[in-house]
PDB file of N, CA and C in Angstrom:
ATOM      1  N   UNK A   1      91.487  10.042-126.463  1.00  0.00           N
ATOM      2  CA  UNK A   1      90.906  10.298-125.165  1.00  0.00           C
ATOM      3  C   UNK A   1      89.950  11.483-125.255  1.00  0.00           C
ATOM      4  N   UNK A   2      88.894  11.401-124.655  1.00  0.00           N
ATOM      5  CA  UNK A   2      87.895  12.364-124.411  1.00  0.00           C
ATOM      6  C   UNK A   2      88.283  13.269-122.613  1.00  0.00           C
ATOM      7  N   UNK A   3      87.510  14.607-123.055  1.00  0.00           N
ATOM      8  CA  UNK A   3      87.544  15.297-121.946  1.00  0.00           C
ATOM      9  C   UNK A   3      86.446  14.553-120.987  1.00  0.00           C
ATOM     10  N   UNK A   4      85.878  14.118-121.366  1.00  0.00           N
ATOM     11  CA  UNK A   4      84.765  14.102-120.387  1.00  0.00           C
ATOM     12  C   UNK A   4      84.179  13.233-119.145  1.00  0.00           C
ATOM     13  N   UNK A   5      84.227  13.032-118.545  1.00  0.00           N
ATOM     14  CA  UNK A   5      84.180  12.009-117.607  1.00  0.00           C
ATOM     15  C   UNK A   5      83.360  10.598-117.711  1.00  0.00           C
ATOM     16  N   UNK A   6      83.914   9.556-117.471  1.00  0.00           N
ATOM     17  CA  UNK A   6      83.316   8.437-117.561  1.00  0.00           C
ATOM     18  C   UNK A   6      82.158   7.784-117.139  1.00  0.00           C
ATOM     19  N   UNK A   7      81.510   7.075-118.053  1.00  0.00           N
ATOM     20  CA  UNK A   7      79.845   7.172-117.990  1.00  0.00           C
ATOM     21  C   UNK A   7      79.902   6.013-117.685  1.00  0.00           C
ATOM     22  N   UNK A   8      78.330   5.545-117.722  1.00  0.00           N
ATOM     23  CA  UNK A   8      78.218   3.599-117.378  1.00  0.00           C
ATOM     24  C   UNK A   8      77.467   4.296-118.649  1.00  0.00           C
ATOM     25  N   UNK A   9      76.750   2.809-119.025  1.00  0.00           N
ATOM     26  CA  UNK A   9      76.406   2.093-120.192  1.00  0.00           C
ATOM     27  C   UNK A   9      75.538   2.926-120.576  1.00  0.00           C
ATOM     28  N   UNK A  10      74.301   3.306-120.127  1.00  0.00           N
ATOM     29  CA  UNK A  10      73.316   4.215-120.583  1.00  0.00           C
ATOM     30  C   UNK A  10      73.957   5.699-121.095  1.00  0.00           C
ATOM     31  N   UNK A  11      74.999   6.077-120.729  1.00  0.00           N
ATOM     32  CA  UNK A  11      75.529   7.777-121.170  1.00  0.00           C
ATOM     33  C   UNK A  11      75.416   8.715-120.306  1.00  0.00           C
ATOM     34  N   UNK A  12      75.043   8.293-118.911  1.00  0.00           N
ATOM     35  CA  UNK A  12      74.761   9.057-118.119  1.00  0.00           C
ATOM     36  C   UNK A  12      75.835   9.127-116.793  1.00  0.00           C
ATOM     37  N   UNK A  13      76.250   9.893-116.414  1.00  0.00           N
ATOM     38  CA  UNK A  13      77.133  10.000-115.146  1.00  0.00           C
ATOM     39  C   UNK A  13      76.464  10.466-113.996  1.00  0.00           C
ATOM     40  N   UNK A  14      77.760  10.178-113.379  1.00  0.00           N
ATOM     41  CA  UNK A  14      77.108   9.646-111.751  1.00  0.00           C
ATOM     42  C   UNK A  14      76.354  10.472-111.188  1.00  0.00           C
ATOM     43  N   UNK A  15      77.242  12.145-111.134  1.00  0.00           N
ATOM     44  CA  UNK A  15      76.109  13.304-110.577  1.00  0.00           C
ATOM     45  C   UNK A  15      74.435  13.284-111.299  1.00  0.00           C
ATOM     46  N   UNK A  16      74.564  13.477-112.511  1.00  0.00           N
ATOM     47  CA  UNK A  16      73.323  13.342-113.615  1.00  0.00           C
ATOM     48  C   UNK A  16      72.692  12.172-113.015  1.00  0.00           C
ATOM     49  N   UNK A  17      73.072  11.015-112.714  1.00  0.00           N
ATOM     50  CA  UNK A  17      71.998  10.370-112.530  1.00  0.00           C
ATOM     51  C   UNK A  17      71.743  10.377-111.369  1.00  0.00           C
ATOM     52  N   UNK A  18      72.382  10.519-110.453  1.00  0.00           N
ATOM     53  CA  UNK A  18      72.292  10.933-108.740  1.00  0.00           C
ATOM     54  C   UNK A  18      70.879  11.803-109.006  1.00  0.00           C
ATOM     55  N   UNK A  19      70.810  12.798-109.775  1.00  0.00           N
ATOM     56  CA  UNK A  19      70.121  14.375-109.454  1.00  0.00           C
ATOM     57  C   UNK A  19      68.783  13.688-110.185  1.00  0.00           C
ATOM     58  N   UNK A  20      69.031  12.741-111.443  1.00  0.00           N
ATOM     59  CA  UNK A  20      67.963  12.382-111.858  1.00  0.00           C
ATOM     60  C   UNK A  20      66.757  11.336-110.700  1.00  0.00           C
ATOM     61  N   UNK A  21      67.131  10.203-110.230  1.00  0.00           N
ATOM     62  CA  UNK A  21      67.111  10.079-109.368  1.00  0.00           C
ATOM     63  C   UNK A  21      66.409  10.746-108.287  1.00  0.00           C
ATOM     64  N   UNK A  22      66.815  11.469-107.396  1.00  0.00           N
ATOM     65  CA  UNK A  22      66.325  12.685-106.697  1.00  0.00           C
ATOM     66  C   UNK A  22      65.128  13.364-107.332  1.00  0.00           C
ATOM     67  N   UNK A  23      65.334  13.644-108.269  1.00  0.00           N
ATOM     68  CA  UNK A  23      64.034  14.483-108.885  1.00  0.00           C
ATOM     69  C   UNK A  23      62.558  13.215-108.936  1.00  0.00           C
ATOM     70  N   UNK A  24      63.296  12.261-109.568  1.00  0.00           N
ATOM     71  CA  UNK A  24      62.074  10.738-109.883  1.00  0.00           C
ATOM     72  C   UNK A  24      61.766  10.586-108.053  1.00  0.00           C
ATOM     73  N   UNK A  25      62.338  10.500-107.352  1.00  0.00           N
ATOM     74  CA  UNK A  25      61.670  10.215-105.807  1.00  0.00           C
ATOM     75  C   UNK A  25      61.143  11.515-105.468  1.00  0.00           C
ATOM     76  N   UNK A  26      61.671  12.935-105.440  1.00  0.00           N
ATOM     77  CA  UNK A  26      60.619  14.129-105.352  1.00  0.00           C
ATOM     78  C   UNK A  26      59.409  13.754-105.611  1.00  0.00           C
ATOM     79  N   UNK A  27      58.933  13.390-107.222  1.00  0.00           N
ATOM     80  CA  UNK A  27      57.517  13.319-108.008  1.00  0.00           C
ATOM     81  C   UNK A  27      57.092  12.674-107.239  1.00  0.00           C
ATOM     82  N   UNK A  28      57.798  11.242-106.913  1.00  0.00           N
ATOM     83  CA  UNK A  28      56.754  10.185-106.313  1.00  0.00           C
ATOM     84  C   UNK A  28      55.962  10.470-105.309  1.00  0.00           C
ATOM     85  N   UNK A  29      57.276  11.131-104.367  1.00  0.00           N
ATOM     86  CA  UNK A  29      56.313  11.523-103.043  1.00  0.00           C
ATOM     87  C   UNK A  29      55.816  12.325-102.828  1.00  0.00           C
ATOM     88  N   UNK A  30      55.490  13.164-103.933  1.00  0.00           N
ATOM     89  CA  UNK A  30      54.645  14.847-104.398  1.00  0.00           C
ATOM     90  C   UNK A  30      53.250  13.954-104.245  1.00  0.00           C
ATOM     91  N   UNK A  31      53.632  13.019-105.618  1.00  0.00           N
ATOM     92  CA  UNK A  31      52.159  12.445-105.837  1.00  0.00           C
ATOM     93  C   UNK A  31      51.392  11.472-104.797  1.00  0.00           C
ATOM     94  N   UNK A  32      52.483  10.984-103.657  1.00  0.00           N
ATOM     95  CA  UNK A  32      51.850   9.895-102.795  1.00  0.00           C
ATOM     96  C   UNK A  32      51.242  10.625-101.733  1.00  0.00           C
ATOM     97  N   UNK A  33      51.499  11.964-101.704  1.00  0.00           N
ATOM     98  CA  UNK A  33      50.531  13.137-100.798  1.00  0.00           C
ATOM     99  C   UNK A  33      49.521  12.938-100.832  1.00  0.00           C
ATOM    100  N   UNK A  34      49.208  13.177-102.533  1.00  0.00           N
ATOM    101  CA  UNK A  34      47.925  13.585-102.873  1.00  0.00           C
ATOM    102  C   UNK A  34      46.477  13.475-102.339  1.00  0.00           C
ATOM    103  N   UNK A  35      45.494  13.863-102.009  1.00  0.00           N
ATOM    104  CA  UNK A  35      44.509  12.899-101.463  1.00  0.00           C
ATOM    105  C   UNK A  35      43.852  12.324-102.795  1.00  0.00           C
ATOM    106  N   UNK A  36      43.577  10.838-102.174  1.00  0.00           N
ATOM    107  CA  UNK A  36      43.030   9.842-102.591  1.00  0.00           C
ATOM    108  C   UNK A  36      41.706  10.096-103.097  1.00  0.00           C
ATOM    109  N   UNK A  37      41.211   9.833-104.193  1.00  0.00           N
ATOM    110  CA  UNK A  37      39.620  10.379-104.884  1.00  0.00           C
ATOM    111  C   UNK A  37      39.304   9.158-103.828  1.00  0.00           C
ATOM    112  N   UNK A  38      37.512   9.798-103.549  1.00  0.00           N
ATOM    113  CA  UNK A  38      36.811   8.391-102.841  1.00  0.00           C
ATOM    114  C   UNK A  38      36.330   7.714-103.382  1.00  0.00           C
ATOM    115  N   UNK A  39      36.453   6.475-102.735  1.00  0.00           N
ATOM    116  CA  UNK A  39      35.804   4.895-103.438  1.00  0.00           C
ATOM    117  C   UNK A  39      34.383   5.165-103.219  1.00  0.00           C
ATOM    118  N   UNK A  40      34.366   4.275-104.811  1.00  0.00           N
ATOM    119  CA  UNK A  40      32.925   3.839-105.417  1.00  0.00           C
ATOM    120  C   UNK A  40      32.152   3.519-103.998  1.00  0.00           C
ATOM    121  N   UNK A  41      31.073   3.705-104.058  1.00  0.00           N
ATOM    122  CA  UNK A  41      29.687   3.060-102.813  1.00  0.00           C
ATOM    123  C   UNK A  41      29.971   2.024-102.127  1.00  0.00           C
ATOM    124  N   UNK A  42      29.831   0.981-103.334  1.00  0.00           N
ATOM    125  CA  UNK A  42      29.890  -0.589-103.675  1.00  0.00           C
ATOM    126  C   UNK A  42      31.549  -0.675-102.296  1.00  0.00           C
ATOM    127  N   UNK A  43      32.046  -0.442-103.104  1.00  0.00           N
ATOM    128  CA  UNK A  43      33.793  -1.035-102.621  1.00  0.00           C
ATOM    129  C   UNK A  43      33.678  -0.122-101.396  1.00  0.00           C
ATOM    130  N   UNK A  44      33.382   0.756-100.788  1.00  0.00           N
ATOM    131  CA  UNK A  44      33.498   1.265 -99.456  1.00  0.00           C
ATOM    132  C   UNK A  44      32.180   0.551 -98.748  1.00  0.00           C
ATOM    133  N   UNK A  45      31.465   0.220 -98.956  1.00  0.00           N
ATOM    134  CA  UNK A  45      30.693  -0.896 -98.442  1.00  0.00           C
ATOM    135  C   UNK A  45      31.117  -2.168 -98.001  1.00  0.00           C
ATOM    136  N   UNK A  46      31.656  -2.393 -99.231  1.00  0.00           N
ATOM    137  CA  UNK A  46      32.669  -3.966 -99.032  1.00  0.00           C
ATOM    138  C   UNK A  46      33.578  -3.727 -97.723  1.00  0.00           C
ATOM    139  N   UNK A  47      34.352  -2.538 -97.982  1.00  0.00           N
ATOM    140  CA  UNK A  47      35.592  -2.263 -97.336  1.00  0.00           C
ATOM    141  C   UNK A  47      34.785  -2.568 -95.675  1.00  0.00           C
ATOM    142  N   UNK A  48      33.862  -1.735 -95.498  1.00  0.00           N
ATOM    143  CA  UNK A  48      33.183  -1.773 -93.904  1.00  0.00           C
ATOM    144  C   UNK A  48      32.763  -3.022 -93.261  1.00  0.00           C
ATOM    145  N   UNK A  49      31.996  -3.390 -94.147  1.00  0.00           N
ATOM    146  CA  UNK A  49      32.071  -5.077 -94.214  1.00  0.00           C
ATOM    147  C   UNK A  49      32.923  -5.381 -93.749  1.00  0.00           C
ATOM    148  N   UNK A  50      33.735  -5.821 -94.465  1.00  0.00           N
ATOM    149  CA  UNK A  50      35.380  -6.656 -94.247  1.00  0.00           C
ATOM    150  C   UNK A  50      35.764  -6.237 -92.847  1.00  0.00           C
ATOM    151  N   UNK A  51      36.172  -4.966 -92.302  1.00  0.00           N
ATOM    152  CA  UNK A  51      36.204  -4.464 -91.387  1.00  0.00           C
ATOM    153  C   UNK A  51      35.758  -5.117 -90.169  1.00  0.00           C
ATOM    154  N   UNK A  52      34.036  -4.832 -90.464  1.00  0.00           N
ATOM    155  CA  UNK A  52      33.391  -5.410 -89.212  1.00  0.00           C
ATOM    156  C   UNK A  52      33.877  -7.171 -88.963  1.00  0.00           C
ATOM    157  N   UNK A  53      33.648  -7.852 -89.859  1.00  0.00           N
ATOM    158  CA  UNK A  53      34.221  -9.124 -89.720  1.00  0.00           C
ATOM    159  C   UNK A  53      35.667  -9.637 -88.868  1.00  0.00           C
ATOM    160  N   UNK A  54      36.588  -8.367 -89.608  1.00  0.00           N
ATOM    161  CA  UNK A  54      37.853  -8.764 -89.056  1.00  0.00           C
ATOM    162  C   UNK A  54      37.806  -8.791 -87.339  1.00  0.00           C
ATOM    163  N   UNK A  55      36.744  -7.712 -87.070  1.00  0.00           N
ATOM    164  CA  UNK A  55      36.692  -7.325 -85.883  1.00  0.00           C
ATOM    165  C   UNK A  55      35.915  -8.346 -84.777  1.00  0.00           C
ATOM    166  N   UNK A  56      35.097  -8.574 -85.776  1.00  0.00           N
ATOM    167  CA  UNK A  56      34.347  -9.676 -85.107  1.00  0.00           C
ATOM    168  C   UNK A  56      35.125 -11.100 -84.456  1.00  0.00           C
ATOM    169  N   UNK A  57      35.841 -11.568 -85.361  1.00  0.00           N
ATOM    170  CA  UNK A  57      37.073 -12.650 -85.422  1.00  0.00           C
ATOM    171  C   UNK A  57      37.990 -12.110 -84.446  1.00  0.00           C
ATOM    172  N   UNK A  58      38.353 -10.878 -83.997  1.00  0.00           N
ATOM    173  CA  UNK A  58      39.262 -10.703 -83.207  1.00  0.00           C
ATOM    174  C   UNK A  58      38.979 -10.393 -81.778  1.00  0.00           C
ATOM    175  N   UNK A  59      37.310 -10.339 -81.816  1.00  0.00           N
ATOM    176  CA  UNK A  59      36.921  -9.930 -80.669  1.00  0.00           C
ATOM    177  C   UNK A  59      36.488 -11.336 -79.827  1.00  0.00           C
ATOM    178  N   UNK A  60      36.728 -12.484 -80.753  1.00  0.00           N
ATOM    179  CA  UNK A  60      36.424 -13.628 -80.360  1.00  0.00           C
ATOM    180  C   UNK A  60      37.450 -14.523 -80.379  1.00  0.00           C
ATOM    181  N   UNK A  61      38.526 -14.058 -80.686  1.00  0.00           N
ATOM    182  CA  UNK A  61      39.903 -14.915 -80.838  1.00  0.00           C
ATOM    183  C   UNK A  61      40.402 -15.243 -79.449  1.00  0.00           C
ATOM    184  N   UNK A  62      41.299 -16.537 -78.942  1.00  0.00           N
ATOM    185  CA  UNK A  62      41.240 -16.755 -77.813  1.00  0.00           C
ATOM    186  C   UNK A  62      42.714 -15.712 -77.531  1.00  0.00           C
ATOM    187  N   UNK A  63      43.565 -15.645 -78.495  1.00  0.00           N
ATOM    188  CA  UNK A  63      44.818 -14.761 -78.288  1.00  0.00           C
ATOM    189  C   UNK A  63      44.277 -13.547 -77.889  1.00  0.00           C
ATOM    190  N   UNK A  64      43.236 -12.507 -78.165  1.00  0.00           N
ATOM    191  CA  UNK A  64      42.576 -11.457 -77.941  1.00  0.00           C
ATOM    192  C   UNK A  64      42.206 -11.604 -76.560  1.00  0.00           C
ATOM    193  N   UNK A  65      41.438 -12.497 -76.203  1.00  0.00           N
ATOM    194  CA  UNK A  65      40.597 -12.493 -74.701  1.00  0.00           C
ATOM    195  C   UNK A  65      41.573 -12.388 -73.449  1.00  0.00           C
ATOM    196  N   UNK A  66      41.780 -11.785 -72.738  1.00  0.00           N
ATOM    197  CA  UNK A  66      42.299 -11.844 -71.287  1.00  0.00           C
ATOM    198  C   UNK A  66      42.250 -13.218 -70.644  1.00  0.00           C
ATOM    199  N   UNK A  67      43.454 -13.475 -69.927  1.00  0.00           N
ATOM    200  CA  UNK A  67      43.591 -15.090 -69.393  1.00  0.00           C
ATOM    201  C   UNK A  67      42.594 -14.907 -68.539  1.00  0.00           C
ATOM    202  N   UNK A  68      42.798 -15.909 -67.549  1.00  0.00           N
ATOM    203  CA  UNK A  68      41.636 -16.520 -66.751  1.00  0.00           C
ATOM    204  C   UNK A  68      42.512 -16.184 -65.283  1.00  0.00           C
ATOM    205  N   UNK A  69      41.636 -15.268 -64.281  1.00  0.00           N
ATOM    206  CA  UNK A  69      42.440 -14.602 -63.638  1.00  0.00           C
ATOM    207  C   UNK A  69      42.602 -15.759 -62.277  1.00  0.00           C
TER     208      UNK A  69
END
């Protein structure tokens, strides 16, 4: 028998990987702060585009329009 407390398969126990864990979701959401570098010309062009379209389609959709009073 060992002193040490019982692991799962990888060698790692529960607190240890609890804390590991914790630390890996810290980073993530350190880094999902971050601000975003800006898009290329091209692709923020596209993006406005797309935009206006969607808008267009919704400004003409019959679900959008007010009933008929």
């Amino acid at each position: 028998m060992t002193d040490r407390p019982a692991q799962d398969p990888d060698g790692i126990d529960a607190k240890t990987g609890k804390a590991v864990a914790e630390a890996i979701g810290e980073r993530l959401r350190a880094d999902a702060r971050r601000e975003e570098p800006e898009l290329p010309g091209r692709l923020r062009v596209l993006l406005e585009q797309l935009r206006a379209q969607e808008d267009a389609v919704e400004d003409t959709s019959p679900a959008t329009r007010p009933f008929p009073a």
